[in-house]
N, C-alpha and C. Protein backbone atom coordinates (compact mmCIF):
# COMPACT_ATOMS: atom_id res chain seq x y z
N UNK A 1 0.84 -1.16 0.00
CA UNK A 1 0.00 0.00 0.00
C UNK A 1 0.89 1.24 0.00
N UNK A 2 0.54 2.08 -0.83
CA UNK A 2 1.51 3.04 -1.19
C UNK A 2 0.59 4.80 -0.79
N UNK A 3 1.28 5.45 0.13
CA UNK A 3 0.28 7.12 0.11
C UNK A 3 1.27 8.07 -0.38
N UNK A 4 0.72 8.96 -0.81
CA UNK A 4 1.34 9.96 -1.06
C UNK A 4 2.44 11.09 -0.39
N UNK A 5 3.33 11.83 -0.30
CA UNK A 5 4.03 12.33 0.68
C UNK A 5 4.29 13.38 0.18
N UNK A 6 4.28 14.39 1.15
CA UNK A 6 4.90 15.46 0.65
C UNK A 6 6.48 16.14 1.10
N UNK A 7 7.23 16.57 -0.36
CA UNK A 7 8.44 16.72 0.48
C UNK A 7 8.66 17.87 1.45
N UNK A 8 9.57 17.78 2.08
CA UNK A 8 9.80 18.30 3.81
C UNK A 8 10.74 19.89 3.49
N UNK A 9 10.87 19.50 1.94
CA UNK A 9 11.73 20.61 1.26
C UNK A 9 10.86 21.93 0.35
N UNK A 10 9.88 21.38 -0.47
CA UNK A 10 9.46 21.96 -1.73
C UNK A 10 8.20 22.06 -1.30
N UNK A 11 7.57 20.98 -0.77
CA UNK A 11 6.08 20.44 0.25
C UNK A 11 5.55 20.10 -0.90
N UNK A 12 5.75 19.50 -2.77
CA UNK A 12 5.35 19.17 -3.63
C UNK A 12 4.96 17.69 -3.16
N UNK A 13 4.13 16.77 -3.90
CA UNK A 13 3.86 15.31 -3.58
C UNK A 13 3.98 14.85 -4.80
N UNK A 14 5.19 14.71 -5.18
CA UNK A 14 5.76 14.17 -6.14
C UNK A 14 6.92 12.57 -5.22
N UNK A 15 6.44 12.25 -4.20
CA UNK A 15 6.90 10.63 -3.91
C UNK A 15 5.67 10.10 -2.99
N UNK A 16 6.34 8.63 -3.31
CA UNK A 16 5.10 8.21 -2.66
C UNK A 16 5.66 6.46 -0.83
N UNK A 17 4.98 6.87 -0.05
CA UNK A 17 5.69 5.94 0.74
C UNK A 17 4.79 4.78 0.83
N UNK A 18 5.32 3.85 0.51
CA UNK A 18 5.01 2.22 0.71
C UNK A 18 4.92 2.17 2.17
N UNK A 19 3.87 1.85 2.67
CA UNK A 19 3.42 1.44 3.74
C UNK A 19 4.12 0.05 4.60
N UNK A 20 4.08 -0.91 3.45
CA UNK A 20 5.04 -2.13 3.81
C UNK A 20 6.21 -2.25 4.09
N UNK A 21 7.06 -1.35 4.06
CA UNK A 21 8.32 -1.11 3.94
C UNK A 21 8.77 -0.36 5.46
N UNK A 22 10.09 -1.08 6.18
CA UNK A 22 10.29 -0.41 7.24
C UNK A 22 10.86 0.89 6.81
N UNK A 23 12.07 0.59 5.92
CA UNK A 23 13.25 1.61 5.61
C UNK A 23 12.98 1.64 4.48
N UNK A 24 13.16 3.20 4.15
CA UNK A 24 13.29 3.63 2.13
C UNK A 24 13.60 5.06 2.45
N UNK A 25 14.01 4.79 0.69
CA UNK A 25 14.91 6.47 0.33
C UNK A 25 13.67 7.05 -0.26
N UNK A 26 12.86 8.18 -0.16
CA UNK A 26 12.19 8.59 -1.26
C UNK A 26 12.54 9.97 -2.10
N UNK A 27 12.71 10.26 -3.37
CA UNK A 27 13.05 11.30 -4.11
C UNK A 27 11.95 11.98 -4.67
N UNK A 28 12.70 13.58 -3.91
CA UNK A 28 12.04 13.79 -4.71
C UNK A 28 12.37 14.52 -6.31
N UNK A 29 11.31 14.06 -6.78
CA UNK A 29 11.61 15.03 -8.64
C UNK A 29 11.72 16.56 -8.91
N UNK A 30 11.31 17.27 -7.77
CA UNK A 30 11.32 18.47 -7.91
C UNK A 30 12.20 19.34 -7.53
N UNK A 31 12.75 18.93 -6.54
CA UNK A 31 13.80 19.82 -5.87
C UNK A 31 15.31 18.54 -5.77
N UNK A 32 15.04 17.79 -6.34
CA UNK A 32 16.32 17.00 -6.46
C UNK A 32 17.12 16.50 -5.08
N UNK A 33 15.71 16.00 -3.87
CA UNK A 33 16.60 15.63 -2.45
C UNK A 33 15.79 14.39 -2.33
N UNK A 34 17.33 13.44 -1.45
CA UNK A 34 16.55 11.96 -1.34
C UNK A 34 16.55 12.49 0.28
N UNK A 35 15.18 11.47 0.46
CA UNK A 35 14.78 11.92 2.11
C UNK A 35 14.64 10.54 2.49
N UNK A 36 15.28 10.13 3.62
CA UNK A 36 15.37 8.29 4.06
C UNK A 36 13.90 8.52 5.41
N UNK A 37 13.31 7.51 4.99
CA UNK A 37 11.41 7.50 5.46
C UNK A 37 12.01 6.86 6.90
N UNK A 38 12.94 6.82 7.60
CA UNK A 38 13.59 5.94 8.54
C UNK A 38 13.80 6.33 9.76
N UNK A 39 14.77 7.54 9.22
CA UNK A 39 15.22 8.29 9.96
C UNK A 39 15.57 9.90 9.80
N UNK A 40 14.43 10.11 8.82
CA UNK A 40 14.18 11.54 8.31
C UNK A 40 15.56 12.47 8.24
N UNK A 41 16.54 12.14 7.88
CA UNK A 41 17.66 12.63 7.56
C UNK A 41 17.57 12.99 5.72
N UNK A 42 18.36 14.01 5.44
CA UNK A 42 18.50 14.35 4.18
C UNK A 42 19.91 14.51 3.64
N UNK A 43 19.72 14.32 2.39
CA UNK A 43 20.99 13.72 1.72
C UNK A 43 20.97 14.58 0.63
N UNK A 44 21.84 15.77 0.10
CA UNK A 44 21.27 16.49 -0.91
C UNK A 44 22.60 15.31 -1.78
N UNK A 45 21.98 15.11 -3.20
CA UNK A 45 22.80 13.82 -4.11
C UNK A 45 21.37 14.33 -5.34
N UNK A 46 22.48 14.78 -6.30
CA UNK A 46 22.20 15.03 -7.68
C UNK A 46 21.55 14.28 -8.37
N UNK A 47 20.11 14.03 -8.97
CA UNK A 47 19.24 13.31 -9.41
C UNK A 47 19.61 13.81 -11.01
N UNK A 48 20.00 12.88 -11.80
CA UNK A 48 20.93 12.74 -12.85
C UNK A 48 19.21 12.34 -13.72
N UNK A 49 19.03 12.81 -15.10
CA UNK A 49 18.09 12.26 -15.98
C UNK A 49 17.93 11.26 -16.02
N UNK A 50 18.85 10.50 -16.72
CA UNK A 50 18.97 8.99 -17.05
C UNK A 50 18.31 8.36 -15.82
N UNK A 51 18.67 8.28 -14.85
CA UNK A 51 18.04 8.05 -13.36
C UNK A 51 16.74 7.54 -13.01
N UNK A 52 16.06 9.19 -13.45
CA UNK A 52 14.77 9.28 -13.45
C UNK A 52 13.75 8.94 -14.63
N UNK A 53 15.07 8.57 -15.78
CA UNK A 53 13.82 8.13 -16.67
C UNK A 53 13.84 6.20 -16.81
N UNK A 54 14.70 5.76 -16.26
CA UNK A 54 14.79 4.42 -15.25
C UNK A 54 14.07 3.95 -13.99
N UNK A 55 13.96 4.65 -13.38
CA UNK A 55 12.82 4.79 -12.27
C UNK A 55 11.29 4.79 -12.85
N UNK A 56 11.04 5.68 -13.85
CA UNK A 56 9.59 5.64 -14.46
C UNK A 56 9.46 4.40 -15.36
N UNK A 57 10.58 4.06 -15.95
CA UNK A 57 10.24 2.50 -16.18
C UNK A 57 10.00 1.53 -15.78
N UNK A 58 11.22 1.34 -14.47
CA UNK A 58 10.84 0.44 -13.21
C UNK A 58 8.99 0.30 -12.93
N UNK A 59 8.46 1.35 -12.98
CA UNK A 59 7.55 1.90 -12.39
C UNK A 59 6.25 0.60 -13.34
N UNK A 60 6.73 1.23 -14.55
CA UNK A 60 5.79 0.46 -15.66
C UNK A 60 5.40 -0.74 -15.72
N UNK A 61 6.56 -1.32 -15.09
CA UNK A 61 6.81 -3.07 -15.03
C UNK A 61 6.25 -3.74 -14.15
C-alpha cells in the first residue's frame, strides 16, 4: 500500500511511501533531495536524468 508524501523541502507530492516497507529512500523530482522515510535525515545527491527516466520504467513493469 503506497500514500502519497509530501516533500519536507518543496512540500510538492511528487513521492510516494510504501506502507510495507520499514526503511526507504524517497526522491524527490522536484527539488532534487533523497529523504530516508527511517530516519528523516537528508541527503542532498544530484538526481541525474537517465536516473529518473529508469525509475519511471521500473515503475511500468
Amino acid at each position: 500500500m503506497k500514500a502519497p508524501v509530501p516533500c519536507f523541502e518543496c512540500g510538492t507530492f511528487t513521492m510516494e511511501l510504501d506502507l510495507t516497507l520499514d526503511h526507504q529512500h524517497l526522491a524527490c523530482e522536484r527539488c532534487e533531495r533523497i529523504w530516508c522515510a527511517r530516519c528523516l535525515g537528508r541527503f542532498e545527491v544530484k538526481i541525474s536524468g537517465e536516473w529518473l527516466k529508469r525509475q519511471r520504467a521500473a515503475a511500468l513493469n
